[in-house]
C-alpha atoms as a PDB file:
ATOM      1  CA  UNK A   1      43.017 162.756 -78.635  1.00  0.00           C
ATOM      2  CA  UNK A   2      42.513 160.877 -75.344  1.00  0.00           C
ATOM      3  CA  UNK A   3      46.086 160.910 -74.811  1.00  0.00           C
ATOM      4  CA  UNK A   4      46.396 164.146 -75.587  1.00  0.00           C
ATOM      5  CA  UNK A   5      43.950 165.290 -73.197  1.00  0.00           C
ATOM      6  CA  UNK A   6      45.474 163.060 -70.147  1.00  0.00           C
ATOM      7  CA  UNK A   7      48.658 164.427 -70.723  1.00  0.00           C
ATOM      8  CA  UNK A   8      47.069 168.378 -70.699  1.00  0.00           C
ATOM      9  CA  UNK A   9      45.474 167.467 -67.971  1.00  0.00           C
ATOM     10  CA  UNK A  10      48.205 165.618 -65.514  1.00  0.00           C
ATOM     11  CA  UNK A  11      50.624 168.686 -66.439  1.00  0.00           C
ATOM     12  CA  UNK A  12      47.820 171.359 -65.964  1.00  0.00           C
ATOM     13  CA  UNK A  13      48.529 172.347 -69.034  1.00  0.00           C
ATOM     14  CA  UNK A  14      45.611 175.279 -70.374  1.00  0.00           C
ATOM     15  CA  UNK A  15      45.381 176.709 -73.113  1.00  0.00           C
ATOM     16  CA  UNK A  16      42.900 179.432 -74.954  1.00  0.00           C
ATOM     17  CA  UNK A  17      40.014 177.685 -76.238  1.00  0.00           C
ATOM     18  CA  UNK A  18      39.988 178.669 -79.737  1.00  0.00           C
ATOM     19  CA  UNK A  19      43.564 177.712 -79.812  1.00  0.00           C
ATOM     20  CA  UNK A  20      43.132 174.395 -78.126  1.00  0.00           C
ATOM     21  CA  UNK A  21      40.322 173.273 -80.799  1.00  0.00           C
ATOM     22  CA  UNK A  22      42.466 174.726 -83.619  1.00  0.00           C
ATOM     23  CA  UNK A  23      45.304 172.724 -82.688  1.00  0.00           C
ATOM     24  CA  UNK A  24      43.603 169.039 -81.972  1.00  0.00           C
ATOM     25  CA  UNK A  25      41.276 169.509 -84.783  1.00  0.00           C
ATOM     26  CA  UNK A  26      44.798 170.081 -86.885  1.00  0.00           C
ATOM     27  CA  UNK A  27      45.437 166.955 -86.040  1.00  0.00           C
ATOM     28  CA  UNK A  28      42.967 164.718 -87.432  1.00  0.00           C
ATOM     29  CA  UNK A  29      44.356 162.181 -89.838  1.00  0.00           C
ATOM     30  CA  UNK A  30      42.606 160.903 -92.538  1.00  0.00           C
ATOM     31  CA  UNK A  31      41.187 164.606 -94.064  1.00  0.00           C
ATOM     32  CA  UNK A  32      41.528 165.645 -97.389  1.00  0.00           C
ATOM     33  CA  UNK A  33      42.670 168.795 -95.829  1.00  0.00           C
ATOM     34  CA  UNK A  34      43.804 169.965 -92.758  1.00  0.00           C
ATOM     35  CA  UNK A  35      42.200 172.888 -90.718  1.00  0.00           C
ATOM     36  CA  UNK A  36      44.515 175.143 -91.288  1.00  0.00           C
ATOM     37  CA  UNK A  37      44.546 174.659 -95.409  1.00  0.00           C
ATOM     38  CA  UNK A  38      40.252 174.749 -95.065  1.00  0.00           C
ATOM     39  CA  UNK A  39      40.690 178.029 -94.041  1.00  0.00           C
ATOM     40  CA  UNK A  40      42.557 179.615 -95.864  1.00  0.00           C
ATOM     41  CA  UNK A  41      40.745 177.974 -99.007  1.00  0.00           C
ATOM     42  CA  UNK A  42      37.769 179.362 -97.693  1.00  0.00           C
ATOM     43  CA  UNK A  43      38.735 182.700 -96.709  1.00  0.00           C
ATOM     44  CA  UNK A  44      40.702 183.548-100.414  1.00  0.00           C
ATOM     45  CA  UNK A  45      37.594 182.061-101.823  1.00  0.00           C
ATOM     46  CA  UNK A  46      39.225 178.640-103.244  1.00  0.00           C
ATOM     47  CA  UNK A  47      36.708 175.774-101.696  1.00  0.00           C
ATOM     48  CA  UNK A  48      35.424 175.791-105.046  1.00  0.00           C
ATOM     49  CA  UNK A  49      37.938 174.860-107.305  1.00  0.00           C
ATOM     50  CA  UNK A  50      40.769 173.113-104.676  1.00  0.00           C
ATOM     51  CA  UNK A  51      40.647 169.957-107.043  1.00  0.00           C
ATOM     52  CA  UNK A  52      41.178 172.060-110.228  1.00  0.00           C
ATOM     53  CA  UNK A  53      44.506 172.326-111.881  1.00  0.00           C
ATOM     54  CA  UNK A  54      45.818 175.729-111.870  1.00  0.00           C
ATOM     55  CA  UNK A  55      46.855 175.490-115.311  1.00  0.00           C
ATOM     56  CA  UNK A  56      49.429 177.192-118.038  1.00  0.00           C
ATOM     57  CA  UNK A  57      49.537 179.026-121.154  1.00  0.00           C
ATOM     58  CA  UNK A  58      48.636 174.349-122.678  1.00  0.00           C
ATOM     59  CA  UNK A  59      46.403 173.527-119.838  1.00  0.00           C
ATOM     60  CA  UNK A  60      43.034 175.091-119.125  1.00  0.00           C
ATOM     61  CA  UNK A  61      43.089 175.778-115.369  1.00  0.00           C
ATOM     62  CA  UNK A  62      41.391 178.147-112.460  1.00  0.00           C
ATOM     63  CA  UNK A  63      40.835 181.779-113.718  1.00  0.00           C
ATOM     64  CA  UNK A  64      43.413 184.856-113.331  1.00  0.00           C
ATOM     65  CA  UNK A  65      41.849 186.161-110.678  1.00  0.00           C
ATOM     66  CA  UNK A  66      41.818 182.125-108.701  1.00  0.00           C
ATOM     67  CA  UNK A  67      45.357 181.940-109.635  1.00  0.00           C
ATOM     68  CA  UNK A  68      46.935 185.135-108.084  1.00  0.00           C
ATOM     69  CA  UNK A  69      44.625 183.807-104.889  1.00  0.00           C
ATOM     70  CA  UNK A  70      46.571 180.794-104.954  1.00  0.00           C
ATOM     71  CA  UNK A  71      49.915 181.977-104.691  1.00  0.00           C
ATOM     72  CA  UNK A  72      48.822 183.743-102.076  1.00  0.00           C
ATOM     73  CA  UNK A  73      47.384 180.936-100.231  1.00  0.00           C
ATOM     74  CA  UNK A  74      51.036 178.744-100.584  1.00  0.00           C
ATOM     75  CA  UNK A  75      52.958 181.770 -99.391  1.00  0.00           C
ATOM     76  CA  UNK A  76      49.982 181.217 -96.096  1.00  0.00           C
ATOM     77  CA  UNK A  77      49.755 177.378 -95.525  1.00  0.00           C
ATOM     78  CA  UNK A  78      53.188 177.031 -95.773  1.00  0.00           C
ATOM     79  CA  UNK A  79      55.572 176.020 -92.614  1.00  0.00           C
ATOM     80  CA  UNK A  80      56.872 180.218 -92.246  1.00  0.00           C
ATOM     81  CA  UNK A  81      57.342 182.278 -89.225  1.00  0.00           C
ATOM     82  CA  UNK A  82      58.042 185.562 -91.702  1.00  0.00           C
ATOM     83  CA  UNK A  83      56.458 186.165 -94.599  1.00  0.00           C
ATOM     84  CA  UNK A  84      57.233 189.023 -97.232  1.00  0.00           C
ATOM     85  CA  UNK A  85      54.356 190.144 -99.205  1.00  0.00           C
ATOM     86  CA  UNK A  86      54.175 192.260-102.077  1.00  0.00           C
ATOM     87  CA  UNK A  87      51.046 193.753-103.359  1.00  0.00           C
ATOM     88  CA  UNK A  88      48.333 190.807-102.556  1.00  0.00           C
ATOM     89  CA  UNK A  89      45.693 193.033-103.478  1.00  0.00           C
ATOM     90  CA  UNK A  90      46.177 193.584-107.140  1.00  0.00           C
ATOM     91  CA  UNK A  91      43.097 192.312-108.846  1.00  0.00           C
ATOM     92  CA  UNK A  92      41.164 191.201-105.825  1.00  0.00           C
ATOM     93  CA  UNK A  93      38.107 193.232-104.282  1.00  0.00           C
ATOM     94  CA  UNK A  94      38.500 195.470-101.186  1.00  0.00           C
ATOM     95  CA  UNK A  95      36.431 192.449 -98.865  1.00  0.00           C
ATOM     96  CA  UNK A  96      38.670 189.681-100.476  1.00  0.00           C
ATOM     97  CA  UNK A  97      42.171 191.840 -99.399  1.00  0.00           C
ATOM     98  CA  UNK A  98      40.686 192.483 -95.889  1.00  0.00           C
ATOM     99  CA  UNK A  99      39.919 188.533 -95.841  1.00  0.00           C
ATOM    100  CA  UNK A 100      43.212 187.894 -96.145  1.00  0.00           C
ATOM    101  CA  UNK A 101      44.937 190.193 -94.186  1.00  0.00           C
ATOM    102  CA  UNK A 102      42.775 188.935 -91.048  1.00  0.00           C
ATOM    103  CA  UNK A 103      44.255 185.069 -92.233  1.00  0.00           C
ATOM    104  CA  UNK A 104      47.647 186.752 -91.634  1.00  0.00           C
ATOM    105  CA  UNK A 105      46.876 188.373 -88.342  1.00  0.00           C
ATOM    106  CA  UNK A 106      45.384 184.736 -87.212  1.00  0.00           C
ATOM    107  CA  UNK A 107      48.484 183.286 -88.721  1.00  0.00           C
ATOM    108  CA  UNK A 108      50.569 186.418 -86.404  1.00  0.00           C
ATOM    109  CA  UNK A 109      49.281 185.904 -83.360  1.00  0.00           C
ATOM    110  CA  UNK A 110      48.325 181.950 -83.300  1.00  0.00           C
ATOM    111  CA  UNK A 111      51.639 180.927 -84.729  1.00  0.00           C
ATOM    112  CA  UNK A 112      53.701 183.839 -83.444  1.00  0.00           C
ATOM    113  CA  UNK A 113      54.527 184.908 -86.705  1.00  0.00           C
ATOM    114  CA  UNK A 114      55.829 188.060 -88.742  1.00  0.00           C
ATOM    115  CA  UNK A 115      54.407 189.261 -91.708  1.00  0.00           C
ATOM    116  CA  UNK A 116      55.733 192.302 -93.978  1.00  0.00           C
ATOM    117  CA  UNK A 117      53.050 193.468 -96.631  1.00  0.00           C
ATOM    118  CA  UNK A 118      52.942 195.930 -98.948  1.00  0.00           C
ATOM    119  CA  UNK A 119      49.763 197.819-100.166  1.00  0.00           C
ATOM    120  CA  UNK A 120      48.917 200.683-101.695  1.00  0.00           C
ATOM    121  CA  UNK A 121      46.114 202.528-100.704  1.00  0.00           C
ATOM    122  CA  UNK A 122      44.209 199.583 -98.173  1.00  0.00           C
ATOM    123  CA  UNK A 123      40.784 200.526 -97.506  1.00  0.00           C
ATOM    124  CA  UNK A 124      40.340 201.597 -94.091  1.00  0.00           C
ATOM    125  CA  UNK A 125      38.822 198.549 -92.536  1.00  0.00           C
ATOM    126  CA  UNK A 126      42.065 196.931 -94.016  1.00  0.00           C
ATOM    127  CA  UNK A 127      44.389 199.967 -92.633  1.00  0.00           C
ATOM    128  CA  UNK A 128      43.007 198.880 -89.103  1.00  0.00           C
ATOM    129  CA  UNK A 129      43.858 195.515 -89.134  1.00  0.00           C
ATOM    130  CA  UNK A 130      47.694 196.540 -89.030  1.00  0.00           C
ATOM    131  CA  UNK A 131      49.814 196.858 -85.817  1.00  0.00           C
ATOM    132  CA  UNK A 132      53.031 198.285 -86.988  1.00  0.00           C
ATOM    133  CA  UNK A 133      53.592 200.829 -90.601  1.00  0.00           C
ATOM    134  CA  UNK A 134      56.307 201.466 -92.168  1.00  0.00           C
ATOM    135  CA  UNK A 135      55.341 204.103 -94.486  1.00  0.00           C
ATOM    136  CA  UNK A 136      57.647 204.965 -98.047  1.00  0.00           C
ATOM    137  CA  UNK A 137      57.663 207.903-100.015  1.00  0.00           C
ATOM    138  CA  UNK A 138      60.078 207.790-103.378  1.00  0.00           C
ATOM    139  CA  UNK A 139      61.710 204.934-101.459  1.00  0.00           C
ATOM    140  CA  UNK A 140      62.352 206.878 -98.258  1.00  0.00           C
ATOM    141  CA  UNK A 141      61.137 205.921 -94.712  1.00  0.00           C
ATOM    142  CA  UNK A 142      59.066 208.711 -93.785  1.00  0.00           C
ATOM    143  CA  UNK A 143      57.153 206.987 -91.166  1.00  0.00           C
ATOM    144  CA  UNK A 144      57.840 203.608 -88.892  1.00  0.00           C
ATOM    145  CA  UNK A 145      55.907 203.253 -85.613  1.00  0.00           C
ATOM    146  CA  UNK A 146      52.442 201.950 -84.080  1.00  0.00           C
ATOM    147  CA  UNK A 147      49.192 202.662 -86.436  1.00  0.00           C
ATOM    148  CA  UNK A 148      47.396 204.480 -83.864  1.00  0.00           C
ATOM    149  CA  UNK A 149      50.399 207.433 -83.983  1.00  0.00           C
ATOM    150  CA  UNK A 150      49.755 208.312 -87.651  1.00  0.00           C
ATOM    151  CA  UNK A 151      48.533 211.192 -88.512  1.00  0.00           C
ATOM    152  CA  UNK A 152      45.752 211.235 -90.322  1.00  0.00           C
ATOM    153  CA  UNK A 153      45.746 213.922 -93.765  1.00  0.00           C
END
């Protein structure tokens, strides 16, 4: 860390401050975890069972509900700069889906990332959390632009 900081500071290197403690407290060694993977076990809920096996039709692992929050938390923590998503709300709670749609925006704009999700019907606290729709209709495009230009119905 010292060496880190001499070097930032000899090339006047400065950075946004919850960005700068992000990325040194990434990279601790010796955690269990690193920051990033605390986060996202704490936002999809997970701190609780992260040393539990997720299990199989033999083995007695996390619940349904854990398990479709843990796929969704590899497709996060892994080393992407796109990510498709399908459907991450099905069988998750309104709060939970808006949880992790704010992980993804971190994810967007701290990693310069893109991320392509699919919902139906968001709540609109989720809905607002988007920068860019592409709406479908019976598979057709029938809307692509900025959020704020929809019209509402």
């Amino acid at each position: 860390m010292k060496e880190l900081d001499h070097v930032e500071k000899e090339e006047d290197i400065r950075q946004e401050s919850e960005i700068d403690a992000y990325m040194k407290a990434s990279s601790v060694v010796g955690t269990k975890h690193n920051v990033w993977t605390d986060y996202v076990l704490n936002v999809l809920g997970l701190g609780i069972c992260s040393d539990t096996v997720v299990g199989n039709d033999t083995i007695r692992g996390v619940s349904g509900g854990q398990r479709k929050r843990v796929t969704t938390g590899e497709m996060i923590v892994g080393p992407r700069k796109t990510l498709f998503m399908d459907e991450i709300s099905t069988g998750l709670d309104s709060n939970t889906t808006s949880e992790i749609v704010k992980c993804r925006q971190n994810f967007v704009h701290i990693m310069e990332g893109t991320v392509m999700m699919a919902l139906c019907r968001p709540s609109q606290e989720t809905f607002e959390l988007f920068n860019v729709l592409v709406l479908l209709s019976e598979g057709y495009v029938v809307y692509h632009g900025p959020r704020e230009d929809v019209i509402p119905t």
